[in-house]
Protein backbone atom coordinates (compact mmCIF):
# COMPACT_ATOMS: atom_id res chain seq x y z
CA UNK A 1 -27.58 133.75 114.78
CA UNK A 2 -29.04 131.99 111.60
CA UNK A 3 -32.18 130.29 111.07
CA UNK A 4 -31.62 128.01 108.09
CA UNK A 5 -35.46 127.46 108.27
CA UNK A 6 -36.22 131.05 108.25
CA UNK A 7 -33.57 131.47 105.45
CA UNK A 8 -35.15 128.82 103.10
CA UNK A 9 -38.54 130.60 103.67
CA UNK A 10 -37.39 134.03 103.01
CA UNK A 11 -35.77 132.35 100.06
CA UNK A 12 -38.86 130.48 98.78
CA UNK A 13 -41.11 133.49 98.82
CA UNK A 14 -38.57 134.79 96.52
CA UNK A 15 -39.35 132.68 94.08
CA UNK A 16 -40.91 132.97 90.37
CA UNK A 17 -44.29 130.88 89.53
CA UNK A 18 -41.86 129.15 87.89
CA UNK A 19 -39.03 128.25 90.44
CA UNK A 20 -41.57 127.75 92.54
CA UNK A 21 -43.30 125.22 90.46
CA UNK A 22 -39.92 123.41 90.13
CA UNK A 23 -38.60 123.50 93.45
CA UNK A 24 -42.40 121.77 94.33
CA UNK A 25 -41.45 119.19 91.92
CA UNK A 26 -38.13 118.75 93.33
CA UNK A 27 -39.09 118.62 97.25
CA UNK A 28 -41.86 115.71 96.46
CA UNK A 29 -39.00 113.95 94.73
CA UNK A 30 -36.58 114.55 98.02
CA UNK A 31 -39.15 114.30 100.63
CA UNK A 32 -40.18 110.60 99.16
CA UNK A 33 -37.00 109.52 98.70
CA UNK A 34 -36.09 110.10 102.30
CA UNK A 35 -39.84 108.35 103.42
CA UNK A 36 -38.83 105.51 101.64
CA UNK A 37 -34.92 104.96 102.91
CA UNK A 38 -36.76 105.77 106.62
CA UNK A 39 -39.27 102.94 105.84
CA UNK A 40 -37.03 100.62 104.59
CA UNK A 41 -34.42 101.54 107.87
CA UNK A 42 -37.36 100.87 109.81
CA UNK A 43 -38.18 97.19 107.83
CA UNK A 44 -34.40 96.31 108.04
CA UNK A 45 -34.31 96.77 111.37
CA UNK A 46 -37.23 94.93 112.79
CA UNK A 47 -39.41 98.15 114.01
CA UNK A 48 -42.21 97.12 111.47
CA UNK A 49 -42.55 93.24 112.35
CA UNK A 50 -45.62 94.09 115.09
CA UNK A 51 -47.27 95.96 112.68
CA UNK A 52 -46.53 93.33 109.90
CA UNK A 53 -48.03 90.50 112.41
CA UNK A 54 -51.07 92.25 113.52
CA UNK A 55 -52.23 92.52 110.05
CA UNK A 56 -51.38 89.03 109.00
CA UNK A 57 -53.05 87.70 111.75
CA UNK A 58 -56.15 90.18 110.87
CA UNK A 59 -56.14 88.85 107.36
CA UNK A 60 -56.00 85.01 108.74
CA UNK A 61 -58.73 85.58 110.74
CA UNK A 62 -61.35 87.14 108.59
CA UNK A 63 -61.08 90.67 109.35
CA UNK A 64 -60.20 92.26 106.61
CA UNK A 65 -62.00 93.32 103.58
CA UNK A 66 -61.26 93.84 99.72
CA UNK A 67 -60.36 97.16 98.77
């Protein structure tokens, strides 16, 4: 039976400095695309309100600082 994990790693260590270099590139560009359609799932549907709350109510009462 297949691994497709196993597969892609085989197939990674394949790789040129080159390919490698570009498939980098092109895995940050995949991996934060699907971070930020997960984030904004998770704002659309409510599951960040608590967090957004907490903080607000940090902020209101003096407990935050400047970055």
């Amino acid at each position: 039976m297949s691994n497709p994990v196993k597969d892609l790693e085989n197939a990674v260590k394949q790789l040129s400095e080159d390919q490698l270099q570009n498939f980098r590139e092109w895995f940050d560009r995949f991996d934060a695309k699907r971070w930020d359609e997960k984030i904004e799932k998770d704002s659309a549907s409510g599951k960040l309100d608590s967090l957004i709350n907490k903080a607000i109510a940090e902020h209101k009462d003096g407990k935050t600082k400047r970055l």
